[in-house]
PDB file of N, CA and C in Angstrom:
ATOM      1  N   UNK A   1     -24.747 -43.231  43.438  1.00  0.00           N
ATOM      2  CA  UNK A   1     -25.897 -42.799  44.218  1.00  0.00           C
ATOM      3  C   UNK A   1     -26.373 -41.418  43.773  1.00  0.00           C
ATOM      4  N   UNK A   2     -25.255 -40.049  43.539  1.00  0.00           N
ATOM      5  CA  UNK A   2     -25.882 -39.030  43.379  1.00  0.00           C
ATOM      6  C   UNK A   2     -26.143 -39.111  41.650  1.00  0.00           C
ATOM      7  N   UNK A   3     -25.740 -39.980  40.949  1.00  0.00           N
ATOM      8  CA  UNK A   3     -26.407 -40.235  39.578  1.00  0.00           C
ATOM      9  C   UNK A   3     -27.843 -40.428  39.661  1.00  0.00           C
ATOM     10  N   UNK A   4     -28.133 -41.050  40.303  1.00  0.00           N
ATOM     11  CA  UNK A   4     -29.731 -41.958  40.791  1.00  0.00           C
ATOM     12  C   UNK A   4     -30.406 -40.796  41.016  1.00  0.00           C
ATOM     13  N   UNK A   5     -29.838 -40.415  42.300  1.00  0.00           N
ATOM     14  CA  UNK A   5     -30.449 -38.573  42.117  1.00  0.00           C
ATOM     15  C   UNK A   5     -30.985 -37.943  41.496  1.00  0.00           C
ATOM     16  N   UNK A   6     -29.847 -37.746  40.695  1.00  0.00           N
ATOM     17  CA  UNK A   6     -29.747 -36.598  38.932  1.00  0.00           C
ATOM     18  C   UNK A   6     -30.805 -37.292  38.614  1.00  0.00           C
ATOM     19  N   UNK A   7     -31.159 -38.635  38.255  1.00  0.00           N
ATOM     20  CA  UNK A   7     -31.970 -39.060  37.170  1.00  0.00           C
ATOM     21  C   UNK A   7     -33.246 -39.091  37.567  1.00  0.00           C
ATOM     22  N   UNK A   8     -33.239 -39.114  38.888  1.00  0.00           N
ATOM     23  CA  UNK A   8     -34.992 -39.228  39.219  1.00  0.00           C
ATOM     24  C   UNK A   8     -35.207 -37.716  39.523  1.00  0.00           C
ATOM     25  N   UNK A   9     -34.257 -36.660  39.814  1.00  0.00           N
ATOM     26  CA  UNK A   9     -35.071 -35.489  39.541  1.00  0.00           C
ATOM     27  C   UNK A   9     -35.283 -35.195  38.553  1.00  0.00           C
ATOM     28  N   UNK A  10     -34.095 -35.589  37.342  1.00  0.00           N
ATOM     29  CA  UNK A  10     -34.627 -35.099  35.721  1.00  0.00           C
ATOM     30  C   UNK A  10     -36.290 -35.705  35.348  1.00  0.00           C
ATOM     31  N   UNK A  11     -36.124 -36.757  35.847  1.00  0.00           N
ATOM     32  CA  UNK A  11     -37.434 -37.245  35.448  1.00  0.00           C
ATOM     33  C   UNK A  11     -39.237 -36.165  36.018  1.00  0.00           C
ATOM     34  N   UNK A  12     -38.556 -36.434  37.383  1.00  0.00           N
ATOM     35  CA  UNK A  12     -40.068 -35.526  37.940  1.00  0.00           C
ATOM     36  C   UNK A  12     -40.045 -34.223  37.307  1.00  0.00           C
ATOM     37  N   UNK A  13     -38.591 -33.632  37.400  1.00  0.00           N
ATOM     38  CA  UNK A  13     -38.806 -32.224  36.371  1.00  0.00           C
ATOM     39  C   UNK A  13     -39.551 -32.526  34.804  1.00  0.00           C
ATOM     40  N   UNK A  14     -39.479 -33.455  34.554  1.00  0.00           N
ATOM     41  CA  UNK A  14     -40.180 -33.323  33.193  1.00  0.00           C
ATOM     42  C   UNK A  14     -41.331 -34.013  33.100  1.00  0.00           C
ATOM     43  N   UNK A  15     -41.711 -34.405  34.036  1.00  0.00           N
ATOM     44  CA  UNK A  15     -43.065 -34.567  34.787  1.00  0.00           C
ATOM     45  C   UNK A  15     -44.081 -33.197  35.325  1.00  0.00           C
ATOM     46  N   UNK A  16     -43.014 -32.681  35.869  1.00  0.00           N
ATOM     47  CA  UNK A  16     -43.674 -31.046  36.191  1.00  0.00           C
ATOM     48  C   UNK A  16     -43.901 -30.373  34.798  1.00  0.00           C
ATOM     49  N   UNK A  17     -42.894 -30.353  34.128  1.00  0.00           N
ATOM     50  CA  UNK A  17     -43.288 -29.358  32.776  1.00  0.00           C
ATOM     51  C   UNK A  17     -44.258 -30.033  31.550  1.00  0.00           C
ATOM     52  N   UNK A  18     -44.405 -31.326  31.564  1.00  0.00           N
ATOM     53  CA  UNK A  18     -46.087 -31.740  30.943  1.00  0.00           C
ATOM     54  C   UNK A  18     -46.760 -31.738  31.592  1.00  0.00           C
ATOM     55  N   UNK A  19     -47.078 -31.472  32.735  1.00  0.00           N
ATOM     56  CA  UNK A  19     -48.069 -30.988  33.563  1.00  0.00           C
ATOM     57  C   UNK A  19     -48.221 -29.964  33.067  1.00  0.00           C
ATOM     58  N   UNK A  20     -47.653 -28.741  33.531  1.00  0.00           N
ATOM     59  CA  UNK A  20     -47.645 -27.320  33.358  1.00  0.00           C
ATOM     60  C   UNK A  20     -47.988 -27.581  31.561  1.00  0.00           C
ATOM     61  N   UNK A  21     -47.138 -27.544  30.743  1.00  0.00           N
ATOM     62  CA  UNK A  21     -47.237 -27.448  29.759  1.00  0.00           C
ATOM     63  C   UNK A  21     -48.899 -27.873  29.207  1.00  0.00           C
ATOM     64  N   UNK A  22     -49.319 -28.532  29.380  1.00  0.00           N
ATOM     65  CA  UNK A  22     -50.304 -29.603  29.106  1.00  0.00           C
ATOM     66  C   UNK A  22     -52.002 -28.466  29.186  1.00  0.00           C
ATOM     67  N   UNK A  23     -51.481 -28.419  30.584  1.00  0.00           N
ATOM     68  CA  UNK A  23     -52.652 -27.357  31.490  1.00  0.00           C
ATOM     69  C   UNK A  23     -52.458 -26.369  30.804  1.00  0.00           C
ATOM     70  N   UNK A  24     -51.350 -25.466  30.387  1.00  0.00           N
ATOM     71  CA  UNK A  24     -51.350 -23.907  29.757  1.00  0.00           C
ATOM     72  C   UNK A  24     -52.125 -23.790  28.694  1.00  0.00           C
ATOM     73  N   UNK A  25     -52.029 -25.317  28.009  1.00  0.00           N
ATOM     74  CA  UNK A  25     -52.875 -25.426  26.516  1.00  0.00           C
ATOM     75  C   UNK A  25     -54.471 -25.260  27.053  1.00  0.00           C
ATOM     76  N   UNK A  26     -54.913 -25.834  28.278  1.00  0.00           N
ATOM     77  CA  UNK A  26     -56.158 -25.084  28.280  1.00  0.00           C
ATOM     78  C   UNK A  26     -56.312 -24.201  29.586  1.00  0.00           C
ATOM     79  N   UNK A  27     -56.229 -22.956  29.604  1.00  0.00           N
ATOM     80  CA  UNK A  27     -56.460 -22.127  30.817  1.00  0.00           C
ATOM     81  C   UNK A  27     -57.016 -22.713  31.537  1.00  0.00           C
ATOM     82  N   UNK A  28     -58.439 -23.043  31.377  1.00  0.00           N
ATOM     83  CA  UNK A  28     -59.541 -23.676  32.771  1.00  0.00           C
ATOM     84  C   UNK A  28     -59.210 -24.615  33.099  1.00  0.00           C
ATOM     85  N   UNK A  29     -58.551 -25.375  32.504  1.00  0.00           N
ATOM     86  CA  UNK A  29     -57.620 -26.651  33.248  1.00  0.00           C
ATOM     87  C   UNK A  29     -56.834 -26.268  34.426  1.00  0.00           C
ATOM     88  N   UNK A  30     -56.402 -25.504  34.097  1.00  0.00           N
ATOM     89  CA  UNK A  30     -54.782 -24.864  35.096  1.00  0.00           C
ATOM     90  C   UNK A  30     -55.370 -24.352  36.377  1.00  0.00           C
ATOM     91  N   UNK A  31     -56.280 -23.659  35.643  1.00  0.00           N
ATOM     92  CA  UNK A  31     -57.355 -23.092  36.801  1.00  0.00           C
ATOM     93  C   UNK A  31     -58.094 -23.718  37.976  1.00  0.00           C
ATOM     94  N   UNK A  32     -59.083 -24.463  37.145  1.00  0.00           N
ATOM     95  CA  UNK A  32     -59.954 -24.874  37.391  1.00  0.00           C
ATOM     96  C   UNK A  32     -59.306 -25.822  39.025  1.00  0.00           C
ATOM     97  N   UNK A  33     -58.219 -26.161  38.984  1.00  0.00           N
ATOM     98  CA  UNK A  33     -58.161 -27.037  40.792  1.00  0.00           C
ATOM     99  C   UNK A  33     -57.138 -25.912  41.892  1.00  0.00           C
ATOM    100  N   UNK A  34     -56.878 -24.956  41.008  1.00  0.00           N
ATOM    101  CA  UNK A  34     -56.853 -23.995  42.125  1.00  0.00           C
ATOM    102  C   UNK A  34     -58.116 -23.853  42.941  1.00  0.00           C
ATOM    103  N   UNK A  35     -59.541 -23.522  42.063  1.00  0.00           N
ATOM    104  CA  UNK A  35     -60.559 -22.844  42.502  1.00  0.00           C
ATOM    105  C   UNK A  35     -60.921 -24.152  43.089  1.00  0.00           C
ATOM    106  N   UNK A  36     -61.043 -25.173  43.217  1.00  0.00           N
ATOM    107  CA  UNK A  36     -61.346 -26.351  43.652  1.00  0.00           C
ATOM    108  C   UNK A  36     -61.108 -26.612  45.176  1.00  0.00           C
ATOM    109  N   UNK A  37     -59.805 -26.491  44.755  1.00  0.00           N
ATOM    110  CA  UNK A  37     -58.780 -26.790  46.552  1.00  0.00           C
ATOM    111  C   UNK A  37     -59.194 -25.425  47.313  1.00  0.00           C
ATOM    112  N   UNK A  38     -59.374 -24.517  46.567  1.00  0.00           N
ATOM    113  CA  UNK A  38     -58.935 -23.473  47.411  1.00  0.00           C
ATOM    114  C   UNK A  38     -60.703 -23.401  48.414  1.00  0.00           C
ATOM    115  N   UNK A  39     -61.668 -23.674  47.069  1.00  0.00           N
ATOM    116  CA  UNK A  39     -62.720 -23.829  47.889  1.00  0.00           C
ATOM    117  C   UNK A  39     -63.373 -24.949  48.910  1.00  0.00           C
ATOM    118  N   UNK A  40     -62.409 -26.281  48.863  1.00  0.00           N
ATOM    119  CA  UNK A  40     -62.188 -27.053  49.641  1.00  0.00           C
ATOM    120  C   UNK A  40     -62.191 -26.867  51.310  1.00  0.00           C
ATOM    121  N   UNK A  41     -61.071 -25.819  50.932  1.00  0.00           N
ATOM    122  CA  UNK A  41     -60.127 -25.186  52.178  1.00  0.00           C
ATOM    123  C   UNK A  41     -61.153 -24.585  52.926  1.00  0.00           C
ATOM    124  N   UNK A  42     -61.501 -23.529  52.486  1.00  0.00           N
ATOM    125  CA  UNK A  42     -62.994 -22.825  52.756  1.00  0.00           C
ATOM    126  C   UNK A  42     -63.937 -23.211  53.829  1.00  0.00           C
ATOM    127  N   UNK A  43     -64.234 -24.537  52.663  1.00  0.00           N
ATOM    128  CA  UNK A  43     -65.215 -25.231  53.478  1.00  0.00           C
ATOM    129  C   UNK A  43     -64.821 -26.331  54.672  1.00  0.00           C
ATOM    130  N   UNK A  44     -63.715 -26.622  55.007  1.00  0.00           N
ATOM    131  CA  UNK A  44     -63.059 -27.118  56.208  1.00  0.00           C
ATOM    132  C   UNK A  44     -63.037 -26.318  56.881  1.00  0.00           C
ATOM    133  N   UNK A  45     -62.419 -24.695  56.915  1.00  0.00           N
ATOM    134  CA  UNK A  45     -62.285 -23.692  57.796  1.00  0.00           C
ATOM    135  C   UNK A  45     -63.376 -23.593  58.343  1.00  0.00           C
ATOM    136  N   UNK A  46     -64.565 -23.005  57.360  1.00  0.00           N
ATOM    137  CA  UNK A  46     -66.116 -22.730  57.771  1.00  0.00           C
ATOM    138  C   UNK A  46     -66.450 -23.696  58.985  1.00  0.00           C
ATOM    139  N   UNK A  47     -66.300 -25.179  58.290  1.00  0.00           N
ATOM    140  CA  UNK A  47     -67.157 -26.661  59.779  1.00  0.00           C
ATOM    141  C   UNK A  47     -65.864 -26.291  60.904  1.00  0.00           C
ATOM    142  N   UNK A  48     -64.570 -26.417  61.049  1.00  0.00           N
ATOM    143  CA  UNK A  48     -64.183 -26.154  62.077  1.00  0.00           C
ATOM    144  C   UNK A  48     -64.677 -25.077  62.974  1.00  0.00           C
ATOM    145  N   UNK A  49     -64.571 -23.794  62.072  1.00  0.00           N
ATOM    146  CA  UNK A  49     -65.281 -22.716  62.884  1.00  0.00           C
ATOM    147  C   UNK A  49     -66.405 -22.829  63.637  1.00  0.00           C
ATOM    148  N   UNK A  50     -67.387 -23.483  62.772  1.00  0.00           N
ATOM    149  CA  UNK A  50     -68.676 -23.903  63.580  1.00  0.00           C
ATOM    150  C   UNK A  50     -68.696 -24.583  64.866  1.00  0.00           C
ATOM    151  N   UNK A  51     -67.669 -26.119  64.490  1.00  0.00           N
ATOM    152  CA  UNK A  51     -67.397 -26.653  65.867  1.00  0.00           C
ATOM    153  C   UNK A  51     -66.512 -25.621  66.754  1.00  0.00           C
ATOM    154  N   UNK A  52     -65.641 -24.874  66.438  1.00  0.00           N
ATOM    155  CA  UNK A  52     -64.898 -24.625  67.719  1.00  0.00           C
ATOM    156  C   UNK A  52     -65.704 -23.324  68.117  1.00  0.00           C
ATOM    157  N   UNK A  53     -67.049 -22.876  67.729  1.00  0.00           N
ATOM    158  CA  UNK A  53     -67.907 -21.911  68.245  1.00  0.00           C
ATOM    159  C   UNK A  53     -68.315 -21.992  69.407  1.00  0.00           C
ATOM    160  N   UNK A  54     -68.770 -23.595  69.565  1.00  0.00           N
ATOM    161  CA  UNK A  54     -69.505 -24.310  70.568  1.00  0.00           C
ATOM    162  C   UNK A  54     -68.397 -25.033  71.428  1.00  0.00           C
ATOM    163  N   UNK A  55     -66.820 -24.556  71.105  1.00  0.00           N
ATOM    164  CA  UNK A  55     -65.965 -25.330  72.197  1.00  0.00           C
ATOM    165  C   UNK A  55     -65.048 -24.869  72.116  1.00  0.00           C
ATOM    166  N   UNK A  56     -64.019 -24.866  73.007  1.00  0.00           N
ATOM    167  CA  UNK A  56     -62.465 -23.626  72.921  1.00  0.00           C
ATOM    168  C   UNK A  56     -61.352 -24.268  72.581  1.00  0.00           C
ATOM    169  N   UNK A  57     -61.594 -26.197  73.026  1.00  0.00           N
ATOM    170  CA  UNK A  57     -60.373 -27.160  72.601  1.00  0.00           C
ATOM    171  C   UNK A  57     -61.012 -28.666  72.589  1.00  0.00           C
ATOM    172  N   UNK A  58     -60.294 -29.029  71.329  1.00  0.00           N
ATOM    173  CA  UNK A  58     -60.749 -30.245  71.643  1.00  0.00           C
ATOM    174  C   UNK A  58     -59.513 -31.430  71.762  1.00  0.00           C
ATOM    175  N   UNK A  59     -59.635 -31.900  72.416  1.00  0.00           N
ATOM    176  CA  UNK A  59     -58.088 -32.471  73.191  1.00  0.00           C
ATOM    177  C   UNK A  59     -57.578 -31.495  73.394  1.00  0.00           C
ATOM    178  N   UNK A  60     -56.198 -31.742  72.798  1.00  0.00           N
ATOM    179  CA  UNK A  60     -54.911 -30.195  73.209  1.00  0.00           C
ATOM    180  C   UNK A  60     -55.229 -29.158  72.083  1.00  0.00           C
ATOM    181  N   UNK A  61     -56.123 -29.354  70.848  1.00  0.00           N
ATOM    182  CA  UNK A  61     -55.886 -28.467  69.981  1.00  0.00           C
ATOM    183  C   UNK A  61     -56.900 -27.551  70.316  1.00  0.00           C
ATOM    184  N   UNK A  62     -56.291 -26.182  69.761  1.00  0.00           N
ATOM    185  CA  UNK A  62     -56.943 -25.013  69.932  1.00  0.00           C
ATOM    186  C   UNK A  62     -57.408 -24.611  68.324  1.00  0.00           C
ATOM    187  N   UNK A  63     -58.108 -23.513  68.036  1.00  0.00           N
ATOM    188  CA  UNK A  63     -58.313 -23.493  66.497  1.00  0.00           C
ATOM    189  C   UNK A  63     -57.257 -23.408  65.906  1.00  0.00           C
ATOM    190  N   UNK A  64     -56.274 -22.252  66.556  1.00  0.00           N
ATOM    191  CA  UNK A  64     -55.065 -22.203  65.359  1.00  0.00           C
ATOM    192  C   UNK A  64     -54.264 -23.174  65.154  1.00  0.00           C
ATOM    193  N   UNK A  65     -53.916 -24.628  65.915  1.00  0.00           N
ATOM    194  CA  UNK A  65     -53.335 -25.705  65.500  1.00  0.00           C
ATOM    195  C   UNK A  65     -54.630 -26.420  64.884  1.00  0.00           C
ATOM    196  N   UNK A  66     -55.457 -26.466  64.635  1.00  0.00           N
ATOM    197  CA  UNK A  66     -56.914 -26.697  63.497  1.00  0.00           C
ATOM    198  C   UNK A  66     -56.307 -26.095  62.840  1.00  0.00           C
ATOM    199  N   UNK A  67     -56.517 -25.010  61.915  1.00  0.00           N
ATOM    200  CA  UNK A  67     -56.023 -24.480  61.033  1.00  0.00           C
ATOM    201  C   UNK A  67     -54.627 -24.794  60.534  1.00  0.00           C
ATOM    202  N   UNK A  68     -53.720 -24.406  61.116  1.00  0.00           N
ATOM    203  CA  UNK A  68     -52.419 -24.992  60.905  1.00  0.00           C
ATOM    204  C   UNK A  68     -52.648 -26.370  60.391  1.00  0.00           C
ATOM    205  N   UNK A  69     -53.464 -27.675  60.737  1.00  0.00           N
ATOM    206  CA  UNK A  69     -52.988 -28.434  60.395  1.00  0.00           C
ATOM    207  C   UNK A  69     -54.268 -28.713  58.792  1.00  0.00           C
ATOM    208  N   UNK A  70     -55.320 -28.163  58.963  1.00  0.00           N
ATOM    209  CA  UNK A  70     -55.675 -28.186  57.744  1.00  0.00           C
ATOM    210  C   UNK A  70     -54.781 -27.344  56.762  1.00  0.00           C
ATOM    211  N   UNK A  71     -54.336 -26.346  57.158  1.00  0.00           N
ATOM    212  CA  UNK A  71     -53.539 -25.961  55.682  1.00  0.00           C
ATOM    213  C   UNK A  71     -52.415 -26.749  55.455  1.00  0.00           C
ATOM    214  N   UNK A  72     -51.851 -27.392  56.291  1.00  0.00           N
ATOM    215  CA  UNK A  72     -50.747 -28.006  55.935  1.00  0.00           C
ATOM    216  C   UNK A  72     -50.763 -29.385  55.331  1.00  0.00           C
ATOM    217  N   UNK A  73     -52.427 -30.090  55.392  1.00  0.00           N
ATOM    218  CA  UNK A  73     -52.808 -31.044  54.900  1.00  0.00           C
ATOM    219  C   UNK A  73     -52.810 -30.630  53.377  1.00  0.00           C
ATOM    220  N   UNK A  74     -53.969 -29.777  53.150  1.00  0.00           N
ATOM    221  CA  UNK A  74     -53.980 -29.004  52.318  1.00  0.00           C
ATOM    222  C   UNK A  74     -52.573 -28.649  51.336  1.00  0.00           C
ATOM    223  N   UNK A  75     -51.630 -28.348  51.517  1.00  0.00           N
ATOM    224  CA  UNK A  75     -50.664 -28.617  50.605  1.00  0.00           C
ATOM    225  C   UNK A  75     -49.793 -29.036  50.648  1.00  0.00           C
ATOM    226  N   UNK A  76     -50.288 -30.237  51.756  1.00  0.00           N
ATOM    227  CA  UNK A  76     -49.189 -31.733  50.757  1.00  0.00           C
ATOM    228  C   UNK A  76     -50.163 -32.216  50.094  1.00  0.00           C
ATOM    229  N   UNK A  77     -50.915 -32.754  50.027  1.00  0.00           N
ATOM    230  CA  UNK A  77     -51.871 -33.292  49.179  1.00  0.00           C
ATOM    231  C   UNK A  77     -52.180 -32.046  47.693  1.00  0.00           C
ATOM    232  N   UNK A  78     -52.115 -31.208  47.645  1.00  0.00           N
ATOM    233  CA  UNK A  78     -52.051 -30.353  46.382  1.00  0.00           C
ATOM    234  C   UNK A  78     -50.804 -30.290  46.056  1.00  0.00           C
ATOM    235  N   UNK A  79     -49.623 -30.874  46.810  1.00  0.00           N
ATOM    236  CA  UNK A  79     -48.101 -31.045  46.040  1.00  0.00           C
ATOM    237  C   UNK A  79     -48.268 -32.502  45.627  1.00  0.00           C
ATOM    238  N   UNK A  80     -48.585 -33.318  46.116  1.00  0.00           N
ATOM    239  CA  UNK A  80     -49.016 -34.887  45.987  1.00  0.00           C
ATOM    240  C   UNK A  80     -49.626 -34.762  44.250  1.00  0.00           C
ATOM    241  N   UNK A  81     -50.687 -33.953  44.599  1.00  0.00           N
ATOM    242  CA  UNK A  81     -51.255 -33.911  43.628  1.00  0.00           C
ATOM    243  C   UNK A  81     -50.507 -33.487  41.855  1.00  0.00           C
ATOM    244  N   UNK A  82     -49.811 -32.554  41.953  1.00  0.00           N
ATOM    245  CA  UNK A  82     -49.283 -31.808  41.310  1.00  0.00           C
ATOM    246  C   UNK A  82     -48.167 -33.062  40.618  1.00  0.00           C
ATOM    247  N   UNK A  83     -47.039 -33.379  41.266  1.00  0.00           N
ATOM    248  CA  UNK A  83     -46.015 -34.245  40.785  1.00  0.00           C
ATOM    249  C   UNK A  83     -46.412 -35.680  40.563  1.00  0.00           C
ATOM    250  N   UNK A  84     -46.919 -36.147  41.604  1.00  0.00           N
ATOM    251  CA  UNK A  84     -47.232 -37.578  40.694  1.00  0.00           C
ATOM    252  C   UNK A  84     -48.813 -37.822  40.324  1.00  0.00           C
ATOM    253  N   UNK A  85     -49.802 -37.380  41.024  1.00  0.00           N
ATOM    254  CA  UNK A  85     -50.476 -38.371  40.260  1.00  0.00           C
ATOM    255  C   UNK A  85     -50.639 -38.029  38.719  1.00  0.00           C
ATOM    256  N   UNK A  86     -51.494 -36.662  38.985  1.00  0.00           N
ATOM    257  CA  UNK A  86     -51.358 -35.875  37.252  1.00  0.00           C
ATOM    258  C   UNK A  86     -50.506 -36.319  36.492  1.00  0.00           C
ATOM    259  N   UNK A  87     -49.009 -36.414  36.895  1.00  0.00           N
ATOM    260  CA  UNK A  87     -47.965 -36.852  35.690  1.00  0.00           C
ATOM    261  C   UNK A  87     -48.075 -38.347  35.456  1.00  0.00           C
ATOM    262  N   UNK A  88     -48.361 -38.529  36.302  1.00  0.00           N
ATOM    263  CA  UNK A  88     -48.553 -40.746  36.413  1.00  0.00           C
ATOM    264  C   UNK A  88     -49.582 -41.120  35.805  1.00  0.00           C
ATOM    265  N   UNK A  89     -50.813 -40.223  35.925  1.00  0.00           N
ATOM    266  CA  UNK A  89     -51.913 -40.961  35.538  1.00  0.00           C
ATOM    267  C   UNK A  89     -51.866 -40.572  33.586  1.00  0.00           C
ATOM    268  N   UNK A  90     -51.006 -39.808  33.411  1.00  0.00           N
ATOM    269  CA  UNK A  90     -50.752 -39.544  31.848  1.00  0.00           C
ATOM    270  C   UNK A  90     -49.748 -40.616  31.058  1.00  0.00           C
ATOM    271  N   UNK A  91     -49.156 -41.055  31.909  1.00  0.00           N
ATOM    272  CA  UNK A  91     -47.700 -41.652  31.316  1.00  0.00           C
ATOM    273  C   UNK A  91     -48.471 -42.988  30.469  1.00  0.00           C
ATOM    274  N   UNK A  92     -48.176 -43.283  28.938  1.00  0.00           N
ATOM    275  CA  UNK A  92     -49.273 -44.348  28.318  1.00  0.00           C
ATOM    276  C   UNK A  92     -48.865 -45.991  28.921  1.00  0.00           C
ATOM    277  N   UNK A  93     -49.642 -46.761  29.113  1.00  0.00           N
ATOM    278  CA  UNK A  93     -48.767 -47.958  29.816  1.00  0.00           C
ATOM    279  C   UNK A  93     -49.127 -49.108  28.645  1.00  0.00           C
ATOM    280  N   UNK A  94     -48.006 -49.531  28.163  1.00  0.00           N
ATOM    281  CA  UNK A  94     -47.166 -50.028  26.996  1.00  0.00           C
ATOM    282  C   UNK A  94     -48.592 -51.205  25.933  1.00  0.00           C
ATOM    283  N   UNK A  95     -48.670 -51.446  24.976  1.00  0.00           N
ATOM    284  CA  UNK A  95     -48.945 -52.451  24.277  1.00  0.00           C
ATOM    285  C   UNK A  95     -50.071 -51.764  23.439  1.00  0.00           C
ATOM    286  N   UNK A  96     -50.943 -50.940  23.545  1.00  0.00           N
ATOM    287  CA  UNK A  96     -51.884 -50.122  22.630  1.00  0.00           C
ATOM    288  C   UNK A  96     -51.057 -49.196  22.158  1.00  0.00           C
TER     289      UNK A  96
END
């Protein structure tokens, strides 16, 4: 069992470093979905703000559990992002 382990973290680790590796070869790559997500984020904060201008709760949430839970959406889905799909959607799938 802790072999299985070992082997599927060796794997995502070298999933992470052709990622990384891959992206370093072009800066604006590497870049470029920081500035993406980050302006994503932005613009979720901004429309919440707007709505919770005009209201103090909606159900039980108040803004800062809004917030809280957009950032926390926010990076699982940019860790999501990071380990598999990027590395998955590279991996060649067999016969060409």
């Amino acid at each position: 069992m802790t072999d299985r382990i070992k082997k599927n973290m060796h794997v995502l680790r070298e999933l992470f470093y052709l990622k990384v590796h891959g992206l370093m070869v072009f800066r604006f790559d590497f870049f470029a979905p920081f500035f993406v997500d980050g302006s994503l984020f932005l613009i979720q904060l901004l429309a919440f703000h707007a709505i919770y201008s005009n209201v103090d709760m909606i159900g039980s949430w108040g803004k800062g559990e809004m917030v809280l839970y957009i950032g926390t959406f926010s990076l699982i889905n940019a860790l999501n992002m990071t380990f598999f799909f990027f590395g998955v959607s590279s991996v060649s799938v067999g016969g060409n």
